[in-house]
N, C-alpha and C. Protein backbone atom coordinates (compact mmCIF):
# COMPACT_ATOMS: atom_id res chain seq x y z
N UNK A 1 2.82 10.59 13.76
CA UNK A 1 3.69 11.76 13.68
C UNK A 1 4.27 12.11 15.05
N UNK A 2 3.67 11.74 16.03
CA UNK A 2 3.96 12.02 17.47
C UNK A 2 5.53 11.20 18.16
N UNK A 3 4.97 9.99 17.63
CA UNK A 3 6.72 9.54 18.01
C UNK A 3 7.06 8.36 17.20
N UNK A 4 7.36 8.40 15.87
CA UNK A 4 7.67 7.17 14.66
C UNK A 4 9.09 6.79 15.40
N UNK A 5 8.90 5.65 16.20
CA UNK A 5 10.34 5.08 16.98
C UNK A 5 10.32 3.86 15.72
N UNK A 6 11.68 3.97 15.49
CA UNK A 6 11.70 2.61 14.57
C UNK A 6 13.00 1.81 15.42
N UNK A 7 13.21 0.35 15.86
CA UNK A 7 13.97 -0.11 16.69
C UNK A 7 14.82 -0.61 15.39
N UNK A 8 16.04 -1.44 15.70
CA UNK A 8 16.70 -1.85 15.00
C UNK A 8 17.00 -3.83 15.14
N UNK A 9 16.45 -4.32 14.01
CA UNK A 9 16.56 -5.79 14.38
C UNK A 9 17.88 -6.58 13.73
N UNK A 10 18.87 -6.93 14.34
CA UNK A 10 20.02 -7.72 13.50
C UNK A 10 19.61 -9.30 12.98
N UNK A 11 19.71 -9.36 11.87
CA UNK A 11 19.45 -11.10 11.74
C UNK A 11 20.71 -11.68 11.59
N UNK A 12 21.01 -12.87 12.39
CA UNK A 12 22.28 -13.52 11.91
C UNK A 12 22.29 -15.07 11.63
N UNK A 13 22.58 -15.10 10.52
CA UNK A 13 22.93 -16.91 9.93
C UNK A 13 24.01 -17.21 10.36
N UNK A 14 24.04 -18.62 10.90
CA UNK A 14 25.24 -19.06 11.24
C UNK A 14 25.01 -20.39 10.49
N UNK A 15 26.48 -21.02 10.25
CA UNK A 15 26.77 -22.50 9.88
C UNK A 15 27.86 -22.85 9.95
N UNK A 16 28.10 -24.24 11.23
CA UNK A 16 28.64 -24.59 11.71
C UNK A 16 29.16 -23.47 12.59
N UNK A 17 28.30 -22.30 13.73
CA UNK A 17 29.40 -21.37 14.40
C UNK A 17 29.89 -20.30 13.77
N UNK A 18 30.04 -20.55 12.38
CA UNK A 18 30.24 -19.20 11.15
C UNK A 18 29.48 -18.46 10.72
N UNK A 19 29.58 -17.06 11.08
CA UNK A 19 28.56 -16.29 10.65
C UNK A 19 28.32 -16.14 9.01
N UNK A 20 26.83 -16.66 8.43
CA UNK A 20 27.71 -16.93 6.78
C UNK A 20 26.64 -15.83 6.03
N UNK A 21 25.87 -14.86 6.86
CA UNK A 21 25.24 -14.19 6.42
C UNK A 21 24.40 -12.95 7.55
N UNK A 22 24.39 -12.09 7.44
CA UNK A 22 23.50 -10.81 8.18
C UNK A 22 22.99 -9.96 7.90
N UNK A 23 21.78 -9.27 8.78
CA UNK A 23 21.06 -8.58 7.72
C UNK A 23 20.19 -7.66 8.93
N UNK A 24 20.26 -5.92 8.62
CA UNK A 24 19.92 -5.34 10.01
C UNK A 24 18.48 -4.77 9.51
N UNK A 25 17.35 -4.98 10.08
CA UNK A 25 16.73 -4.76 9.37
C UNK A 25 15.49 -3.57 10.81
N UNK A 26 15.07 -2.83 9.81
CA UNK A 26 14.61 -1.37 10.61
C UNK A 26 13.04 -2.14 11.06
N UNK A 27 12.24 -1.62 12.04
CA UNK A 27 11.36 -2.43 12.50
C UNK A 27 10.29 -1.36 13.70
N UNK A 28 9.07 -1.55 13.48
CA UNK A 28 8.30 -0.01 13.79
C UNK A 28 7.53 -0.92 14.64
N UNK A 29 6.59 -0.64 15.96
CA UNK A 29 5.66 -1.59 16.67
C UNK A 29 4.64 -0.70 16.52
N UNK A 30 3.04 -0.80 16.35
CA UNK A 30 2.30 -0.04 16.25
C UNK A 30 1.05 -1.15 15.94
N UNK A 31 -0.31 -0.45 16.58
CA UNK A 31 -1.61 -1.54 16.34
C UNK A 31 -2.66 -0.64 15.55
N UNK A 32 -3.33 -0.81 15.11
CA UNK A 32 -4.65 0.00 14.02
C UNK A 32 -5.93 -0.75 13.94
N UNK A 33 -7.11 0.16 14.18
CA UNK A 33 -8.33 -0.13 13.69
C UNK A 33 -9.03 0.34 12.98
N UNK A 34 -10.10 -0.02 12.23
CA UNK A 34 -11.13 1.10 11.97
C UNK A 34 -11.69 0.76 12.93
N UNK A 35 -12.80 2.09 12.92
CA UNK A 35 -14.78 1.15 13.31
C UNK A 35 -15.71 2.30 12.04
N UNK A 36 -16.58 1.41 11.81
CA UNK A 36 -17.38 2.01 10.99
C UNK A 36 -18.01 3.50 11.15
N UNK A 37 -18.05 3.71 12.58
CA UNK A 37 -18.57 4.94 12.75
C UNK A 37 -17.97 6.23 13.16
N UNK A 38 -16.65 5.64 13.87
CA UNK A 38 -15.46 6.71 14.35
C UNK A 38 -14.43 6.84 13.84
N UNK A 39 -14.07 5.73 12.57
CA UNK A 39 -12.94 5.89 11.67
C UNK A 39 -11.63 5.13 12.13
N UNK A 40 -10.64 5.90 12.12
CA UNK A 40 -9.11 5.15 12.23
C UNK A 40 -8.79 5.76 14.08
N UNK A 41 -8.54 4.39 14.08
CA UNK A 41 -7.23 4.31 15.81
C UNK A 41 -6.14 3.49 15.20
N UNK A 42 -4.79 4.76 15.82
CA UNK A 42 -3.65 4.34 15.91
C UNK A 42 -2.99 4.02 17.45
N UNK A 43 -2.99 3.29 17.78
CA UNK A 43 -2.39 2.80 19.33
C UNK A 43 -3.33 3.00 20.33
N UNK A 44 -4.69 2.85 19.95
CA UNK A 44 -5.45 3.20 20.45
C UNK A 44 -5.83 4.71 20.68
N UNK A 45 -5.15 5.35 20.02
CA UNK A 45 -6.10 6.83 19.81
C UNK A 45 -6.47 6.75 18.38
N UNK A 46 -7.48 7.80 18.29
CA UNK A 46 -8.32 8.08 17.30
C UNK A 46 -7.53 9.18 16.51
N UNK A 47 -7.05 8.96 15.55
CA UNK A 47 -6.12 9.65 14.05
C UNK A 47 -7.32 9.87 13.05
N UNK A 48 -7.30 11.16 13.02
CA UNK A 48 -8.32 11.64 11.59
C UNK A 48 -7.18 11.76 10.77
N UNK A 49 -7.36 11.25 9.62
CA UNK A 49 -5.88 10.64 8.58
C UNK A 49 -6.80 12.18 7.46
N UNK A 50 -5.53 12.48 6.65
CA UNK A 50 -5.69 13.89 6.29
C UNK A 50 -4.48 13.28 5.31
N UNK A 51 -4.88 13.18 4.17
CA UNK A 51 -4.03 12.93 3.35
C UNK A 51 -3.63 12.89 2.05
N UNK A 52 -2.65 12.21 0.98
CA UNK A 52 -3.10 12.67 -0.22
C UNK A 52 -2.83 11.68 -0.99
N UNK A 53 -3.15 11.68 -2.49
CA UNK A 53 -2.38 10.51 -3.10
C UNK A 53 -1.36 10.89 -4.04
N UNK A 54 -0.10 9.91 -4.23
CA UNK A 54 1.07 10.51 -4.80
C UNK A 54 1.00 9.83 -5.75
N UNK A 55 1.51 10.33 -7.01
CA UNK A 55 1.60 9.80 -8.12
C UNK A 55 3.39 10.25 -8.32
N UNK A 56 4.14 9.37 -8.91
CA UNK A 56 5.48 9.85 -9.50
C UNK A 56 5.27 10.68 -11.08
N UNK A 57 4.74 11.93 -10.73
CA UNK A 57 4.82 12.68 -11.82
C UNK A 57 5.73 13.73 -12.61
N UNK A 58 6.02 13.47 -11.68
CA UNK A 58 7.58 14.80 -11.91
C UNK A 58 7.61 15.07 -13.64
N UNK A 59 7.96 16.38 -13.83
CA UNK A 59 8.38 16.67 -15.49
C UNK A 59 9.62 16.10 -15.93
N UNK A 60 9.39 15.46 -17.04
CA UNK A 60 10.71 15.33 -17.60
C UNK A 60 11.01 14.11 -16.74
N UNK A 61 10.82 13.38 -15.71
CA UNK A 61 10.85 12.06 -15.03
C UNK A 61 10.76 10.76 -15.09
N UNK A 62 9.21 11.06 -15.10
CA UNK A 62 8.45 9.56 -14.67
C UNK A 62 8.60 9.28 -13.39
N UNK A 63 9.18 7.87 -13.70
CA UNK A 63 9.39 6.94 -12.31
C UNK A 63 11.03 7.77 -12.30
N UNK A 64 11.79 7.73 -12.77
CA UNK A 64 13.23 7.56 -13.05
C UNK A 64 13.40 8.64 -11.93
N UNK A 65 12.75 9.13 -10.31
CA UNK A 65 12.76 9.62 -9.93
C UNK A 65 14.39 9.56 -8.90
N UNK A 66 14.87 10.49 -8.22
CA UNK A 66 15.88 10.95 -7.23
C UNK A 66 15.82 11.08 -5.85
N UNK A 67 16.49 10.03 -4.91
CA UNK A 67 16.06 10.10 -3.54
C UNK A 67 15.92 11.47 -2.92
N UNK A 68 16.44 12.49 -3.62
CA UNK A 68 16.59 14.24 -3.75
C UNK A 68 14.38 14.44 -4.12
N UNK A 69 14.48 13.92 -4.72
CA UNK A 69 12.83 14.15 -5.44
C UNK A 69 11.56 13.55 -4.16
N UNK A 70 12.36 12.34 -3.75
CA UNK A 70 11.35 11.72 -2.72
C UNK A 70 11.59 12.59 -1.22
N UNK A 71 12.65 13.31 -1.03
CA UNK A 71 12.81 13.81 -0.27
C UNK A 71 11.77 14.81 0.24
N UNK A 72 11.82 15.74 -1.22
CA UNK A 72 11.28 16.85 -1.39
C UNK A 72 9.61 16.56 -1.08
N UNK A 73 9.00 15.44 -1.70
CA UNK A 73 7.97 15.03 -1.41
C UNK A 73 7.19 14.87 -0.16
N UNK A 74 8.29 14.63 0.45
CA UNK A 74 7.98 14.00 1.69
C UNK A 74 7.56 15.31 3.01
N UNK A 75 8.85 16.08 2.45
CA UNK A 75 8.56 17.40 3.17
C UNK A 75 7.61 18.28 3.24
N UNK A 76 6.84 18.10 1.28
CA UNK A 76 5.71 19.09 0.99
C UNK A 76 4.90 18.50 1.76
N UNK A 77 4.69 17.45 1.96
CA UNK A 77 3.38 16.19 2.56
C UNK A 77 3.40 17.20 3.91
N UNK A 78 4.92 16.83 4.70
CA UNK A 78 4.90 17.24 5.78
C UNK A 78 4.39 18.86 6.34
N UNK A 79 4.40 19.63 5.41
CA UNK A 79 4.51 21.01 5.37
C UNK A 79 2.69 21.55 5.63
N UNK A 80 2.25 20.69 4.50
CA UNK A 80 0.85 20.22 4.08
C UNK A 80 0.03 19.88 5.44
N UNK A 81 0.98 19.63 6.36
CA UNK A 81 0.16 18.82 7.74
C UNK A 81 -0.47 17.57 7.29
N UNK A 82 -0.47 16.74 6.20
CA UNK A 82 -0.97 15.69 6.47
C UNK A 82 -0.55 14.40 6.61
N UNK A 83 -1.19 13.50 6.85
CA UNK A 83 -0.32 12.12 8.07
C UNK A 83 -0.85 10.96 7.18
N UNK A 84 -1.36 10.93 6.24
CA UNK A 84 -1.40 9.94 5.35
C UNK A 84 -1.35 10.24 3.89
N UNK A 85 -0.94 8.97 3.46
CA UNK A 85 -0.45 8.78 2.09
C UNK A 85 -0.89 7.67 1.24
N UNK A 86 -1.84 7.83 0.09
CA UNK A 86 -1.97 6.64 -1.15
C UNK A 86 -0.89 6.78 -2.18
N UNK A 87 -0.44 5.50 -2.10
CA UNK A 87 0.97 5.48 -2.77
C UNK A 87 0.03 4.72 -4.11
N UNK A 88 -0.27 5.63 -5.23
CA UNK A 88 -1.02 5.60 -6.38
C UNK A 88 -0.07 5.75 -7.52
N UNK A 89 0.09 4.55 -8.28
CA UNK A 89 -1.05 3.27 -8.25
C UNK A 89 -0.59 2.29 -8.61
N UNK A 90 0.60 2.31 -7.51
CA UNK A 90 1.99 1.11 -7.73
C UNK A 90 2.57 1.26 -6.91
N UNK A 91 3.41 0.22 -6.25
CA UNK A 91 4.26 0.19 -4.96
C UNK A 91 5.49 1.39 -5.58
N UNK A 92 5.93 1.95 -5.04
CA UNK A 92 6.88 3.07 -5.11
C UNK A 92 8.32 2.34 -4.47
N UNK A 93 9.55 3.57 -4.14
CA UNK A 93 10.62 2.48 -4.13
C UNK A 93 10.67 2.55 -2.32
N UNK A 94 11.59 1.76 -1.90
CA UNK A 94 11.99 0.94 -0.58
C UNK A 94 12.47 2.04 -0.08
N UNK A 95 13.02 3.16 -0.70
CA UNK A 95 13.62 4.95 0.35
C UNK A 95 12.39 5.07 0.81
N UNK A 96 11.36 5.35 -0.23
CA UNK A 96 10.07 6.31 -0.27
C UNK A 96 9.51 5.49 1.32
N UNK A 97 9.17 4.45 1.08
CA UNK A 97 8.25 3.89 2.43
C UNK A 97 9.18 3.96 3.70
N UNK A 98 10.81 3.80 3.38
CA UNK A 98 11.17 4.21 4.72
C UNK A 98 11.37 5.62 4.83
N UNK A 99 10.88 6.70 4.59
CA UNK A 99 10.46 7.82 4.96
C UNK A 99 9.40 8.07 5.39
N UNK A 100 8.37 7.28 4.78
CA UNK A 100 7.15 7.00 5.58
C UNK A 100 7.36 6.97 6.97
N UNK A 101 8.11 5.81 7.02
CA UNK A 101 8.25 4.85 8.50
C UNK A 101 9.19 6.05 9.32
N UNK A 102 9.87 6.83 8.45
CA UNK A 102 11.07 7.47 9.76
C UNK A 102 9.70 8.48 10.08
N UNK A 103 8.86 9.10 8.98
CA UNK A 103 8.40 10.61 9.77
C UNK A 103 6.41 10.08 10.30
N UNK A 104 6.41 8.39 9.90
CA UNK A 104 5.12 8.08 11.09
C UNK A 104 4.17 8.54 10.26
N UNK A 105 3.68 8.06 9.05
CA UNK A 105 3.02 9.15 8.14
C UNK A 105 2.25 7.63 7.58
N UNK A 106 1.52 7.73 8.04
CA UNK A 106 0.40 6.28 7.38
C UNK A 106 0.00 6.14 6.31
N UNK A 107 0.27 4.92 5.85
CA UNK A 107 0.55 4.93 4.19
C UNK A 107 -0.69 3.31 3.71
N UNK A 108 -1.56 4.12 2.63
CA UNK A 108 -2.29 2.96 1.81
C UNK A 108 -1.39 2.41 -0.29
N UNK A 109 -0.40 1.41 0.28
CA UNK A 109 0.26 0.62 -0.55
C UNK A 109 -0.69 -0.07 -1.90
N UNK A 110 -0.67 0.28 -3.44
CA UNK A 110 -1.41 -0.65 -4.05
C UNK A 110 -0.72 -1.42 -5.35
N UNK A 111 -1.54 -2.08 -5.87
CA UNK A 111 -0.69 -2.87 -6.85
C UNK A 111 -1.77 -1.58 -8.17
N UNK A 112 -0.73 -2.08 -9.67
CA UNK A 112 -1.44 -0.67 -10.48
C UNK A 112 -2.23 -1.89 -11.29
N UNK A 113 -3.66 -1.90 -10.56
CA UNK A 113 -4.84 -2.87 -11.28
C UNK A 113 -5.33 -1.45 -11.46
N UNK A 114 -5.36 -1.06 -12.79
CA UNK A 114 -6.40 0.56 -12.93
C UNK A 114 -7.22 0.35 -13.87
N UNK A 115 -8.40 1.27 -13.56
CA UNK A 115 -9.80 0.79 -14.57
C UNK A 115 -9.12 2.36 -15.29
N UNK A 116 -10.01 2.55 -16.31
CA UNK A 116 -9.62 3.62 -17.15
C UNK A 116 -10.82 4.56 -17.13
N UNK A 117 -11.19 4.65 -15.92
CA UNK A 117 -12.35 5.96 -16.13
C UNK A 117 -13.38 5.83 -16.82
N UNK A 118 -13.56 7.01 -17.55
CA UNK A 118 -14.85 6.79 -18.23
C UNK A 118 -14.44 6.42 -20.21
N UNK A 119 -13.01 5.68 -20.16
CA UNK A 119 -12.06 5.46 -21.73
C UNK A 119 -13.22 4.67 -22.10
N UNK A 120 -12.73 3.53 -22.87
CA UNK A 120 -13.48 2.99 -23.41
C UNK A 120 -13.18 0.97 -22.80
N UNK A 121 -11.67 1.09 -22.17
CA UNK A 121 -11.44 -0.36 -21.79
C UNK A 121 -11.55 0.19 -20.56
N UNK A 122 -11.58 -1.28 -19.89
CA UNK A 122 -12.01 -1.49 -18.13
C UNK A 122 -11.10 -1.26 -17.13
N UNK A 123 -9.50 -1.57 -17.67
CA UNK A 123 -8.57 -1.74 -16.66
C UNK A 123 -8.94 -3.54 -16.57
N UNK A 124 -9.87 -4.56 -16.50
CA UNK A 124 -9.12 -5.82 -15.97
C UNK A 124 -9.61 -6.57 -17.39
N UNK A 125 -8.77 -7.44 -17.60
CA UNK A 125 -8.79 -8.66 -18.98
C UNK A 125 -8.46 -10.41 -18.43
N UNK A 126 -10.01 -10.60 -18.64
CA UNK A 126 -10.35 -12.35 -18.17
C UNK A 126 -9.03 -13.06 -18.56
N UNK A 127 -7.96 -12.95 -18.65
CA UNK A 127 -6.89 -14.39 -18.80
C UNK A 127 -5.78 -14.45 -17.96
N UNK A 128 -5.27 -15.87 -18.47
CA UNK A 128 -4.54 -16.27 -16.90
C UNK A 128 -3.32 -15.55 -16.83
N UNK A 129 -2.57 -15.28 -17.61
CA UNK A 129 -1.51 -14.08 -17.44
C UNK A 129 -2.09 -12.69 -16.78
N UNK A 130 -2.76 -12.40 -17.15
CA UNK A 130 -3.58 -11.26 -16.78
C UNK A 130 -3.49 -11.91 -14.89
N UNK A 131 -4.13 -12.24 -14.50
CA UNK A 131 -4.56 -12.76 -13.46
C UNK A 131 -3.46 -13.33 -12.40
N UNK A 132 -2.22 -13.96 -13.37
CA UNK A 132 -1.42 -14.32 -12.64
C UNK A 132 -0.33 -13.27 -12.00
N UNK A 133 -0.13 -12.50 -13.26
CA UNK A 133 0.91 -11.22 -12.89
C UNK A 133 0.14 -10.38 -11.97
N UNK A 134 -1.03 -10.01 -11.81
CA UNK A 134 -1.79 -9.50 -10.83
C UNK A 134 -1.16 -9.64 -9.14
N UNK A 135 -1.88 -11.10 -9.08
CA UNK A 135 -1.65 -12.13 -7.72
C UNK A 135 0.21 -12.03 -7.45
N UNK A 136 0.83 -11.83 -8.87
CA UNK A 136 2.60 -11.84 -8.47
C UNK A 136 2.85 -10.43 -8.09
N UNK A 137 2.52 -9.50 -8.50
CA UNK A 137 2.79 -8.13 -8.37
C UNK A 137 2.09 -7.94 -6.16
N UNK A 138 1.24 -8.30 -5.90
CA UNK A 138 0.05 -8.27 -5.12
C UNK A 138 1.23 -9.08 -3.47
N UNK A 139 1.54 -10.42 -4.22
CA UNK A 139 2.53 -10.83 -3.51
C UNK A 139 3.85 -10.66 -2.69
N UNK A 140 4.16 -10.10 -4.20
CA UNK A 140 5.69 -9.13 -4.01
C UNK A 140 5.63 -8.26 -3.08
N UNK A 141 4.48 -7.09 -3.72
CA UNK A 141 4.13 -5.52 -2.79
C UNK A 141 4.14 -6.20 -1.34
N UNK A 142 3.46 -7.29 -0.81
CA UNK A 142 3.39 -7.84 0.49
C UNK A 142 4.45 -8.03 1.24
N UNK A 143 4.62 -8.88 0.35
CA UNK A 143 6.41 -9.49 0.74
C UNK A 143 7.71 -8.98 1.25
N UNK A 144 7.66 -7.47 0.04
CA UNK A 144 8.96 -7.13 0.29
C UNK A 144 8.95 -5.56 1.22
N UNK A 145 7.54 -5.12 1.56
CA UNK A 145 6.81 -4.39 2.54
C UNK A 145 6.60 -4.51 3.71
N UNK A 146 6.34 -5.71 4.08
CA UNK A 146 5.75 -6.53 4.58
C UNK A 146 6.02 -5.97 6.79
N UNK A 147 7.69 -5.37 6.64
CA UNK A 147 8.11 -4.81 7.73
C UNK A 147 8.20 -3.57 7.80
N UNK A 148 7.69 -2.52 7.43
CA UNK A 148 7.30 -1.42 7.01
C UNK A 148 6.12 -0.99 7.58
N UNK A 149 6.27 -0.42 8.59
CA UNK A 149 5.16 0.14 9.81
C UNK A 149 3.86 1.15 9.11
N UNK A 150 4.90 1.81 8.45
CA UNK A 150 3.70 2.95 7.71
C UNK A 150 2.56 2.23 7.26
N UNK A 151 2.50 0.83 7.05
CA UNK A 151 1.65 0.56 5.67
C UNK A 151 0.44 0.11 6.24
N UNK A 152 -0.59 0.85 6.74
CA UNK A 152 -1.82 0.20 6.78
C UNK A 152 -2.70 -0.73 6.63
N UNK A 153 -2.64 -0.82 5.03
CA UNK A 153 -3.66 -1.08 4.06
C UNK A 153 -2.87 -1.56 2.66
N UNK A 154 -3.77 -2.51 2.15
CA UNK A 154 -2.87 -3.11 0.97
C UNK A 154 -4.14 -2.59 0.05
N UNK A 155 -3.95 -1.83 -0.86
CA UNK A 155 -4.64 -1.60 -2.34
C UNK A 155 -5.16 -2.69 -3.79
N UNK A 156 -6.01 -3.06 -3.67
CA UNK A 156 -6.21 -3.51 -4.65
C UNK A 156 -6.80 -3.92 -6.08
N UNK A 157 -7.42 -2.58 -6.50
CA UNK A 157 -7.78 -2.12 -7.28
C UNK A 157 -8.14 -0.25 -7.63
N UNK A 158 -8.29 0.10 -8.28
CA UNK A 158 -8.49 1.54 -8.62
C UNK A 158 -9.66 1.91 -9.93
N UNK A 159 -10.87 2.13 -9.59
CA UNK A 159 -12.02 2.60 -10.40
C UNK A 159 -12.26 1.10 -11.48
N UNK A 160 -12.48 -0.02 -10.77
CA UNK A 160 -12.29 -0.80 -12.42
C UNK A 160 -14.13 -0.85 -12.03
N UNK A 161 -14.48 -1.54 -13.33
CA UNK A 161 -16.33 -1.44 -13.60
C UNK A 161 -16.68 -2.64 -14.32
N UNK A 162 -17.95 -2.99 -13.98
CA UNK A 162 -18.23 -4.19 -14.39
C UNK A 162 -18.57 -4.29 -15.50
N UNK A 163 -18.40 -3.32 -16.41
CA UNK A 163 -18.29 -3.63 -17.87
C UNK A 163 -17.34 -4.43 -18.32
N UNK A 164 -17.67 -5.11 -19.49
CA UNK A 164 -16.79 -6.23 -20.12
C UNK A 164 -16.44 -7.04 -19.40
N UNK A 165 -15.30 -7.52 -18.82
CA UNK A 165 -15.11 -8.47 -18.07
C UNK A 165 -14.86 -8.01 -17.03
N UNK A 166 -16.35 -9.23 -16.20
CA UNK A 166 -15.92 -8.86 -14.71
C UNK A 166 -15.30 -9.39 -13.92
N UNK A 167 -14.56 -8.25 -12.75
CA UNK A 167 -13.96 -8.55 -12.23
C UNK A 167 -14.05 -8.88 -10.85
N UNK A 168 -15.17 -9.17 -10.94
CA UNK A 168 -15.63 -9.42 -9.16
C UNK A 168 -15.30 -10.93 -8.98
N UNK A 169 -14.94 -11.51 -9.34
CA UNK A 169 -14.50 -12.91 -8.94
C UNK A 169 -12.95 -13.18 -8.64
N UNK A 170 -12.00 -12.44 -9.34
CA UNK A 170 -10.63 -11.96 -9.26
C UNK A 170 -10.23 -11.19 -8.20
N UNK A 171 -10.91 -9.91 -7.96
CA UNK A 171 -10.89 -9.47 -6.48
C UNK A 171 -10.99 -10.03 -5.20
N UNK A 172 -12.16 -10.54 -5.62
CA UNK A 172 -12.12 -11.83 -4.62
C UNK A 172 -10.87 -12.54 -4.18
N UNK A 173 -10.53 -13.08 -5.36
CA UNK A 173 -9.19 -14.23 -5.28
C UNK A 173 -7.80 -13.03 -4.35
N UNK A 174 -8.24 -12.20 -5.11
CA UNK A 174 -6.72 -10.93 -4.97
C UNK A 174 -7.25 -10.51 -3.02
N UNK A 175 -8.34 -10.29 -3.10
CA UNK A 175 -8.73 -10.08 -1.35
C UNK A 175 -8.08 -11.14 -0.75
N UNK A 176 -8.46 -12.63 -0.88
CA UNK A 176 -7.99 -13.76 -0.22
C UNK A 176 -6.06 -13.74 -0.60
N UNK A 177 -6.15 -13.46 -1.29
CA UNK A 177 -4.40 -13.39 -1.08
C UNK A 177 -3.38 -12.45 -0.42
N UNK A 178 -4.20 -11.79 -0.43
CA UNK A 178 -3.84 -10.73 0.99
C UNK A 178 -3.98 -11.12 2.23
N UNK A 179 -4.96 -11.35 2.52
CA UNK A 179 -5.76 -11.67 3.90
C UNK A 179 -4.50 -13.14 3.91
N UNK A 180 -4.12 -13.83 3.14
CA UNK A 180 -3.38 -15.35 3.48
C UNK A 180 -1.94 -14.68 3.93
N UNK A 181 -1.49 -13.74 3.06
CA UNK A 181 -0.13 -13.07 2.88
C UNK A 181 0.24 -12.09 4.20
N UNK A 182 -1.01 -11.54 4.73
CA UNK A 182 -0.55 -10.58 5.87
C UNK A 182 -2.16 -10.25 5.96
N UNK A 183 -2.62 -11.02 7.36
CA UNK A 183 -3.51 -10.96 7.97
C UNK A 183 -3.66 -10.06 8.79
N UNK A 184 -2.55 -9.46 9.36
CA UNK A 184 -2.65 -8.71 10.38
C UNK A 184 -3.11 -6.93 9.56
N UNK A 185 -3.01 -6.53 8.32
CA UNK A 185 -3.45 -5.38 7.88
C UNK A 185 -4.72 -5.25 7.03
N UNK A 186 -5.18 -3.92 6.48
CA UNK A 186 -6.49 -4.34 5.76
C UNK A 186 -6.58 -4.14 4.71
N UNK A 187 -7.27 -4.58 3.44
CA UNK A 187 -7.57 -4.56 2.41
C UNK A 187 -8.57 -3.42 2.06
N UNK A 188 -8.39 -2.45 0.74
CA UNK A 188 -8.82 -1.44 0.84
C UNK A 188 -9.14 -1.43 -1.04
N UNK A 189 -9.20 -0.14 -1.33
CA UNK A 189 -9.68 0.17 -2.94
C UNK A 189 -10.74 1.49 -3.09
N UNK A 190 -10.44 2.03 -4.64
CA UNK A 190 -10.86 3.04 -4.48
C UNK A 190 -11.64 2.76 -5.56
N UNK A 191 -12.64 3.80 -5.66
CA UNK A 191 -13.97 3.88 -6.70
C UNK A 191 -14.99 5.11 -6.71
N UNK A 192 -15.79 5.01 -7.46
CA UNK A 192 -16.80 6.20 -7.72
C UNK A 192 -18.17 5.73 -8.14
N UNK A 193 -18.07 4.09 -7.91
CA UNK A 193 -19.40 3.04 -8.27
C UNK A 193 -19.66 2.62 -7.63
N UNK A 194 -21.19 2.50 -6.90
CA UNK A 194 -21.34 1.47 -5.60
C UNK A 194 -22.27 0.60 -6.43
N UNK A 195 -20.64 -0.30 -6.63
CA UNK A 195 -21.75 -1.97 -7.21
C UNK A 195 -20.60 -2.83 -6.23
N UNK A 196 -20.88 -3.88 -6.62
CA UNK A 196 -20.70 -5.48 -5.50
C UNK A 196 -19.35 -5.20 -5.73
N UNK A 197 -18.60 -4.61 -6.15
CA UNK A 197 -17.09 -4.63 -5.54
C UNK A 197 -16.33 -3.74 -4.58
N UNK A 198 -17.68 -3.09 -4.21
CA UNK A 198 -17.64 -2.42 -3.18
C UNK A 198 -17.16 -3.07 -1.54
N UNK A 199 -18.34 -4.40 -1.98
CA UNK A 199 -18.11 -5.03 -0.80
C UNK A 199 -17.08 -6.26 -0.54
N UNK A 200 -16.25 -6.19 -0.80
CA UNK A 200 -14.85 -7.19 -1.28
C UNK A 200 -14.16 -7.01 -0.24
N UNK A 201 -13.49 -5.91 -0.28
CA UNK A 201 -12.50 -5.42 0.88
C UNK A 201 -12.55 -5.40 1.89
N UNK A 202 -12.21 -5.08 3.00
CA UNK A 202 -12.59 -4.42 3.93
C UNK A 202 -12.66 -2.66 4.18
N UNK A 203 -12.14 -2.20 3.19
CA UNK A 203 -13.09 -0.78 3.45
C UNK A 203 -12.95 -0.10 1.77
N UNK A 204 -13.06 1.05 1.69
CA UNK A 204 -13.42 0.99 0.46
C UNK A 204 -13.06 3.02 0.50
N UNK A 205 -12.45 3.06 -0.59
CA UNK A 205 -11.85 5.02 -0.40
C UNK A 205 -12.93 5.68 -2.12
N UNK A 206 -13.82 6.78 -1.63
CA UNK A 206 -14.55 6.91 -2.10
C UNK A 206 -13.89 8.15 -3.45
C-alpha cells in the first residue's frame, strides 16, 4: 500500500524489420516470504496482511458483474484498511487484479476446487475429466496472471475432505503443477480439518 509502482514493459515482434505485432504490458517488482513464526515479509519488511475474502455476490448479478461494481469493491476493501485479498473461489476478471496491482493490495488467487461443507458430496470426483479440467483451469489462472504483482499465492483447493474420494493424491499432482508453472510464488488452501492435506502446500489458511 505504501508505494504499488507498476513500470511499463513494451513488447515488440518484428519480421523481417516489420513491426508485425506489440503488446504493452503493466509490470510490478516486489519479493515475499513467509517464516513460520513471524508470518509475511514484503520487500523485506514484515506486513501483517488484514484481509478478506471476495466472493462476486452482488444481487441480481452473479458474476455478470460492472467494472463500476469492482470499483466499488475495491474502495470498500480500501476504506476497511485492509491490504489483502482471497479472490474466492475462482480467478475473477483481469480489471479486478489490476486494481489489486494499481492500489498494492496482496492478493491469494484460486481455482473453484470446492468441497461442500458439511452437504452430503465432497467437492472432488476420481475421473480424468474431473482431474484434467482441474490441472487446465490451475494452468490458465497461472498463465494468464502470471505478471500480476498482487498475487502471492496460488489457491488450490477450498474445505474438500477425505470422504469418498480422496483427494490427496490430486493435490499433490495440482501442488506440483504450480510449483512447475511459477516457482517463484506459494501454494496455499483453505480448511477447517487437520488431516494430510494439510500438509501439501506450502501454507495452509485456517
Amino acid at each position: 500500500r505504501k508505494d504499488p509502482f507498476m513500470y511499463r514493459t513494451l513488447v515488440t515482434l518484428f519480421n523481417d524489420g516489420k513491426i508485425i505485432d506489440q503488446v504493452e504490458q503493466r509490470l510490478g517488482l516486489r519479493f515475499f516470504t513467509v517464516d513460520h513464526d513471524q508470518g509475511f515479509f514484503l520487500n523485506g519488511e514484515h506486513l501483517q496482511l488484514r484481509g478478506i475474502c471476495l466472493h462476486q455476490d452482488r444481487n441480481e448479478k452473479g458474476n455478470a458483474i460492472s467494472h463500476a461494481d469492482e470499483d466499488e469493491d475495491v474502495n470498500i476493501i480500501l476504506e476497511m484498511g485492509a491490504n489483502a485479498v482471497r479472490i474466492s473461489h475462482y480467478p475473477h476478471s483481469q480489471y479486478f487484479y489490476d486494481l489489486l496491482d494499481k492500489n498494492g493490495i496482496v492478493a491469494w488467487s484460486e481455482i473453484p476446487l470446492v468441497g461442500a461443507g458439511d452437504y452430503v458430496t465432497t467437492g472432488y470426483i476420481n475421473s480424468g475429466n474431473f482431474r484434467e479440467n482441474g490441472k487446465a483451469q490451475l494452468k490458465e489462472m497461472i498463465r494468464q496472471n502470471f505478471n500480476n504483482p498482487a498475487i502471492c499465492f496460488w489457491g488450490l483447493f477450498n474445505e474438500l475432505k477425505l470422504k469418498g474420494d480422496n483427494p490427496e493424491e490430486y493435490i499433490k499432482e495440482l501442488n506440483q503443477l504450480a510449483k512447475t508453472e511459477d516457482p517463484s510464488r506459494l501454494t496455499t488452501a483453505a480448511t477447517y480439518s487437520d488431516d494430510v492435506l494439510t500438509k501439501i502446500t506450502d501454507l495452509m489458511g485456517w
